[in-house]
N, C-alpha and C. Protein backbone atom coordinates (compact mmCIF):
# COMPACT_ATOMS: atom_id res chain seq x y z
N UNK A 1 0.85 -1.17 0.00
CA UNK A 1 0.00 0.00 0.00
C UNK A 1 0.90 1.23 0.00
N UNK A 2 0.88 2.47 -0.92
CA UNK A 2 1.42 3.49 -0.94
C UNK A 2 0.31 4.71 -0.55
N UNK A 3 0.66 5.38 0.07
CA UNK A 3 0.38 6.41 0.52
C UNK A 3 0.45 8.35 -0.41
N UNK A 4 -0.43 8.38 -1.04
CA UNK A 4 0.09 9.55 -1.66
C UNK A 4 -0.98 10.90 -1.18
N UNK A 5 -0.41 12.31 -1.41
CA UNK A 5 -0.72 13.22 -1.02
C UNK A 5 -1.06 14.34 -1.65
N UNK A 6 -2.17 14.86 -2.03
CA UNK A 6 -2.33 15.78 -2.89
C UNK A 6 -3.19 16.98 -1.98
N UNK A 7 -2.93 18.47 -2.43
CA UNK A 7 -3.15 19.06 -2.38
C UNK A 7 -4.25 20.21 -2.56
N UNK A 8 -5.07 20.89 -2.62
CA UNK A 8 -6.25 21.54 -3.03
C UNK A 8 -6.20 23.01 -2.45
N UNK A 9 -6.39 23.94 -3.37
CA UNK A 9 -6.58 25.23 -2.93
C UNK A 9 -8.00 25.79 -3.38
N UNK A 10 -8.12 26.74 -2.88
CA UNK A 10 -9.24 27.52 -3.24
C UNK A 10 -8.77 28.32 -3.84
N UNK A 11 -10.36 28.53 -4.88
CA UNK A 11 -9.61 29.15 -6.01
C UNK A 11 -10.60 30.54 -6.12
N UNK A 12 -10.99 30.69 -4.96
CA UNK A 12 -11.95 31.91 -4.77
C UNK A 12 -13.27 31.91 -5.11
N UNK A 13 -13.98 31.13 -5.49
CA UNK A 13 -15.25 30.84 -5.61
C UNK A 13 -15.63 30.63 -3.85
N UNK A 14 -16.90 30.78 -4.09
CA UNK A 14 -17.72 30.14 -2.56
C UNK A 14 -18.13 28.82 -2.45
N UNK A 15 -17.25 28.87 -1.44
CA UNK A 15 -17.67 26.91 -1.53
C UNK A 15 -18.92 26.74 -0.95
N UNK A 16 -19.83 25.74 -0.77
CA UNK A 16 -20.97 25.48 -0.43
C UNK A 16 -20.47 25.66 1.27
N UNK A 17 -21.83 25.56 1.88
CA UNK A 17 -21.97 25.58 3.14
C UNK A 17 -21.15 24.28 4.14
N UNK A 18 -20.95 24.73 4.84
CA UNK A 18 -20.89 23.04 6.02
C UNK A 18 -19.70 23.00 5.49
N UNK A 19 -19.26 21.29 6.04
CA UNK A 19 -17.83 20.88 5.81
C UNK A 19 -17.77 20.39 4.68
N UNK A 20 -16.87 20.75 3.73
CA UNK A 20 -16.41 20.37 2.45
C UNK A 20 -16.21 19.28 2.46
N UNK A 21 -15.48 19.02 3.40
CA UNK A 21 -14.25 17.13 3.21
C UNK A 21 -15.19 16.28 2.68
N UNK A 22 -16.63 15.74 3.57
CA UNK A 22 -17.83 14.87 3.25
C UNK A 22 -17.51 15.12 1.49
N UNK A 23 -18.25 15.91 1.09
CA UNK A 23 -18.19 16.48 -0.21
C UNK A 23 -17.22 16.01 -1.41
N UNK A 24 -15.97 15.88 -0.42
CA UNK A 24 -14.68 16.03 -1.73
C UNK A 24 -14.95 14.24 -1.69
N UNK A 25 -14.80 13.90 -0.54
CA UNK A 25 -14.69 12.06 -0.34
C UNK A 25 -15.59 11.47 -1.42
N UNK A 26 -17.20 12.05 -1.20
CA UNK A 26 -17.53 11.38 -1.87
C UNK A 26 -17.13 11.75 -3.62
N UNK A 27 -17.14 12.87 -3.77
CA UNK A 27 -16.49 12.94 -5.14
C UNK A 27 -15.42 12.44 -6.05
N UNK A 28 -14.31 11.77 -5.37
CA UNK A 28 -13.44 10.90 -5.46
C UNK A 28 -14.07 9.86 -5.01
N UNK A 29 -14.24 8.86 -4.51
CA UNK A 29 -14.80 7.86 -4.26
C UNK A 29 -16.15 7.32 -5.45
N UNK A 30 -16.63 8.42 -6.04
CA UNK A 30 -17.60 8.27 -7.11
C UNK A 30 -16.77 8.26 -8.43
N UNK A 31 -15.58 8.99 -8.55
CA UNK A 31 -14.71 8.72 -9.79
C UNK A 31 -13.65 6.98 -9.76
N UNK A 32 -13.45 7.30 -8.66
CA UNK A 32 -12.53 5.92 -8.22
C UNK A 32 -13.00 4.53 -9.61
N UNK A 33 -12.15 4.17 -9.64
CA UNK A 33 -12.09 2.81 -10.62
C UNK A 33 -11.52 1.43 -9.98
N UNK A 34 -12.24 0.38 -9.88
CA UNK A 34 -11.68 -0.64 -9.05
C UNK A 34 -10.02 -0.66 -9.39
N UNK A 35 -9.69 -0.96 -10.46
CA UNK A 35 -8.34 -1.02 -10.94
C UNK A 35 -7.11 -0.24 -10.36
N UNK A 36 -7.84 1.38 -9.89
CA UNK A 36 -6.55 2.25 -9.20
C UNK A 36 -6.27 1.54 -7.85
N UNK A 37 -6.97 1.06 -7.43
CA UNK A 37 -6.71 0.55 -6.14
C UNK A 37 -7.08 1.38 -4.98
N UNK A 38 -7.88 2.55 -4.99
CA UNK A 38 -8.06 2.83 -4.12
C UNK A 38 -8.85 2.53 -2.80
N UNK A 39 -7.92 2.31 -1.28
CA UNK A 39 -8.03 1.52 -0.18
C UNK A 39 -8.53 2.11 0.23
N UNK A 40 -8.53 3.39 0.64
CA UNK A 40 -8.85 4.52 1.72
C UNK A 40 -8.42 6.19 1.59
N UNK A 41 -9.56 7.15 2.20
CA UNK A 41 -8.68 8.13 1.87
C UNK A 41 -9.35 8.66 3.22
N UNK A 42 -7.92 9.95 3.08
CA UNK A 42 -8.09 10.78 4.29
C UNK A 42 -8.57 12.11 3.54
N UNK A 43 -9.10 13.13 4.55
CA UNK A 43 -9.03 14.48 4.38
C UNK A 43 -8.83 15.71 5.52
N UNK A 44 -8.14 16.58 4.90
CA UNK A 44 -7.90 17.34 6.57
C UNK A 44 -8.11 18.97 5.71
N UNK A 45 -8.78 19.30 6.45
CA UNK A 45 -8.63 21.06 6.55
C UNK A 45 -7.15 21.95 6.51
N UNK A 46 -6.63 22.54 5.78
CA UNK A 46 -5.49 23.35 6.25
C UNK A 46 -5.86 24.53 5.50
N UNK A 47 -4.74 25.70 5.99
CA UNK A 47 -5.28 27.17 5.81
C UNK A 47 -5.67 27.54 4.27
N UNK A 48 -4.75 26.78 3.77
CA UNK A 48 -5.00 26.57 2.18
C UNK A 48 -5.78 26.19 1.53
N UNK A 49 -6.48 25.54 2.13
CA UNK A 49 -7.60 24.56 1.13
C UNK A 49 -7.41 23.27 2.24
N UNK A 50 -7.53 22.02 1.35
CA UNK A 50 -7.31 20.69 1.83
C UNK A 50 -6.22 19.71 1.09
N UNK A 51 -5.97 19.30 2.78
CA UNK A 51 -4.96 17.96 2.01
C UNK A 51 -5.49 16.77 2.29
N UNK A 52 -5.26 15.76 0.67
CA UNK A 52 -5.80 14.62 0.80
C UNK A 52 -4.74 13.32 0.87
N UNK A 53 -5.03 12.68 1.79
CA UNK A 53 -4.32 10.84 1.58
C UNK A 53 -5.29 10.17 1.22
N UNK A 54 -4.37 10.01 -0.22
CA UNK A 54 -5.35 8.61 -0.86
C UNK A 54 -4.08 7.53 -0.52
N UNK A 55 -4.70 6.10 0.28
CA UNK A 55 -3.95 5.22 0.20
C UNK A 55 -4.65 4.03 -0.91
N UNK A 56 -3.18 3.96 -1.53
CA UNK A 56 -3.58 3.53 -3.35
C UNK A 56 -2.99 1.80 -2.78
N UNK A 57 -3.43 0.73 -3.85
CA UNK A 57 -2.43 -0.33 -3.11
C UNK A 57 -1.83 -0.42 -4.45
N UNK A 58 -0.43 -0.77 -4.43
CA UNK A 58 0.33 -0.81 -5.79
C UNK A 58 1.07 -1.72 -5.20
N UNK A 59 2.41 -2.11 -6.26
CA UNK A 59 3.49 -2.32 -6.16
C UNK A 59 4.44 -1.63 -5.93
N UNK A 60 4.18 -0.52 -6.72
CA UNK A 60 5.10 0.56 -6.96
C UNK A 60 4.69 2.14 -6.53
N UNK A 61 6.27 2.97 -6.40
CA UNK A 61 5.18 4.27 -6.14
C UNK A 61 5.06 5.23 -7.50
N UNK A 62 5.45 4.87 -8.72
CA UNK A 62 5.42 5.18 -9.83
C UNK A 62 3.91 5.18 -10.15
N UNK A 63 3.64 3.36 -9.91
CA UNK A 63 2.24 3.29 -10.41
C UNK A 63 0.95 3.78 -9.29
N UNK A 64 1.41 4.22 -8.27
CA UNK A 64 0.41 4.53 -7.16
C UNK A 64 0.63 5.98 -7.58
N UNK A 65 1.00 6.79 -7.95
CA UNK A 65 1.29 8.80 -8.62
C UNK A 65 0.70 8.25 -9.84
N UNK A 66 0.51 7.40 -10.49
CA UNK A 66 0.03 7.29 -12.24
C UNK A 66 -1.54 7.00 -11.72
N UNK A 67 -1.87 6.32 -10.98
CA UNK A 67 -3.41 6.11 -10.14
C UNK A 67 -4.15 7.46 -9.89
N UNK A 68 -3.33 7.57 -8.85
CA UNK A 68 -3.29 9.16 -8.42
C UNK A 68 -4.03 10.03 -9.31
N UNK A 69 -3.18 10.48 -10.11
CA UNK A 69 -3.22 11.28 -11.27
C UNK A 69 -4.44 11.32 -11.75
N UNK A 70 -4.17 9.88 -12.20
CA UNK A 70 -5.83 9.56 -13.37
C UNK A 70 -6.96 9.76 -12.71
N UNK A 71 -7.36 9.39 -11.23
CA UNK A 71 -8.16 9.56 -10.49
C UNK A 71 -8.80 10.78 -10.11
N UNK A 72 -7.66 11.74 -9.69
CA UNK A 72 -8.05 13.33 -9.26
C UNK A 72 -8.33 13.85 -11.03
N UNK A 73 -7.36 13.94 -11.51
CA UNK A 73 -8.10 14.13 -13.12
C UNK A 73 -8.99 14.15 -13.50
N UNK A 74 -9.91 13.08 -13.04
CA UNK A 74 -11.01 13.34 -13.25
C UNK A 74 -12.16 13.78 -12.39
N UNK A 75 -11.67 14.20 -11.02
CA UNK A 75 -12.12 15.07 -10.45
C UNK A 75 -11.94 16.61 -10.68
N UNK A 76 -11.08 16.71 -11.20
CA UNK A 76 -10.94 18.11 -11.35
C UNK A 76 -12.02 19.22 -11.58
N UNK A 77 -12.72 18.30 -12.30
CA UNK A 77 -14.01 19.63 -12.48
C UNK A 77 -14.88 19.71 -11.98
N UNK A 78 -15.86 18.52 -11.36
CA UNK A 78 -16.30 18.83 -10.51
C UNK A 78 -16.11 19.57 -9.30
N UNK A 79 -14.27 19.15 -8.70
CA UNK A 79 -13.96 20.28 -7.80
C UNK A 79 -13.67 21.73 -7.74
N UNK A 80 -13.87 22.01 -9.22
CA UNK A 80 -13.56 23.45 -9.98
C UNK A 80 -14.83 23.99 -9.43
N UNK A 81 -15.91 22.95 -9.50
CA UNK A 81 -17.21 23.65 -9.09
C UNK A 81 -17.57 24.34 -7.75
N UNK A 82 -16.85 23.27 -7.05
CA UNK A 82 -16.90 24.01 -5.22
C UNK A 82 -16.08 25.13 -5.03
N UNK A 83 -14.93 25.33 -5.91
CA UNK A 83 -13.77 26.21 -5.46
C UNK A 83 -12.69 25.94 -5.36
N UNK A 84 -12.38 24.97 -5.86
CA UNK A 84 -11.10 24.09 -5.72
C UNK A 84 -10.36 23.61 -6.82
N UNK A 85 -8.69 23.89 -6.81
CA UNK A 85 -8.31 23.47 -7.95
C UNK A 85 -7.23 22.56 -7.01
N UNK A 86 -6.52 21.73 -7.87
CA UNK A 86 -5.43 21.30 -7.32
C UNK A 86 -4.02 21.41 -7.36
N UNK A 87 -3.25 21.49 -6.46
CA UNK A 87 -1.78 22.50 -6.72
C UNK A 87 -0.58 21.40 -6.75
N UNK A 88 -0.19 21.78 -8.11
CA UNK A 88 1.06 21.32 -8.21
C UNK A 88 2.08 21.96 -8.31
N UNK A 89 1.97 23.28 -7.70
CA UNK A 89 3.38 23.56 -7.54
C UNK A 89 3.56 23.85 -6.50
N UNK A 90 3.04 23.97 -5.28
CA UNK A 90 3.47 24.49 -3.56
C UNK A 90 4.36 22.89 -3.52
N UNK A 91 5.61 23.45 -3.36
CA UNK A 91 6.46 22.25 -2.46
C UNK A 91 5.99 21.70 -1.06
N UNK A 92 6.14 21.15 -0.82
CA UNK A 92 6.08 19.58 0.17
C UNK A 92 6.98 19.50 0.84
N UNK A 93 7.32 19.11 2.39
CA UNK A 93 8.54 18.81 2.94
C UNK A 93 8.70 17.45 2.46
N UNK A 94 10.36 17.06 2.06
CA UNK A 94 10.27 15.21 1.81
C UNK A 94 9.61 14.85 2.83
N UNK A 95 9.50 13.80 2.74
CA UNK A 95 8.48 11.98 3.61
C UNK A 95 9.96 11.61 3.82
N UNK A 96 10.34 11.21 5.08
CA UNK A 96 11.08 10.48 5.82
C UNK A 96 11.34 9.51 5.16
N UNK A 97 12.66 8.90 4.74
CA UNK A 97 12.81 7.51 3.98
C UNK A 97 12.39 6.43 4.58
N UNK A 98 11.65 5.82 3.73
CA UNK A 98 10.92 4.62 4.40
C UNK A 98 9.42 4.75 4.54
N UNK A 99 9.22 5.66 4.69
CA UNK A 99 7.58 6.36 5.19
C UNK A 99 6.55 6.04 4.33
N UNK A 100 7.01 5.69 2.82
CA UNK A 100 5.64 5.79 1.53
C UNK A 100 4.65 6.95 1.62
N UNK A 101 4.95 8.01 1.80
CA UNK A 101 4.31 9.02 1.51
C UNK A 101 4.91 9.80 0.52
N UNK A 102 3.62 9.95 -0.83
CA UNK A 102 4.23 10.26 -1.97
C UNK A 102 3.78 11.48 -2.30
N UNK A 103 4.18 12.95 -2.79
CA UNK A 103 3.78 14.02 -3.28
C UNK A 103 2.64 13.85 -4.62
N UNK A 104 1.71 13.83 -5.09
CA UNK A 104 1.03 14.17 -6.47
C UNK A 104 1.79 15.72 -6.82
């Protein structure tokens, strides 16, 4: 099982009422494809937007970021709708060697 981590900002729209996270879970979880492997995911509030752990099960962490990818991809627009885009360029502190926590 790899562990990967993606990011979400607001992109200045108004997000709906209440807690988002419910919201985003199920929106990923409705794109999800048996094949990516997705096991479980987390979501947490930060000042930025939200950060997500999707734990993917792979072999590899190549193919658990190629899961990744394809997965939020196709979330993207629906989350465009709440206010949310996803950031790939705010750096990340590394993941401790050994840890399997992977940047998207």
């Amino acid at each position: 099982m790899r562990v990967v981590l993606a990011r979400l900002n607001g992109s200045g729209a108004d997000p709906p009422a209440g807690p988002i996270g419910p919201l985003v879970e199920d929106l990923i979880w409705a794109h999800a494809r048996p094949f990516e492997g997705l096991e479980h995911l987390t979501i947490r509030s930060v000042a930025e937007g939200l950060e997500i752990y999707l734990f993917v099960r792979s072999d590899s962490e190549s193919a658990a970021l190629d899961r990744a990818r394809a997965l939020l991809g196709r979330v993207r627009g629906p989350l465009s709708q709440y206010g949310f885009a996803l950031d790939h360029h705010r750096s990340l502190p590394e993941a401790p060697p050994g840890r399997g926590l992977w940047r998207f």
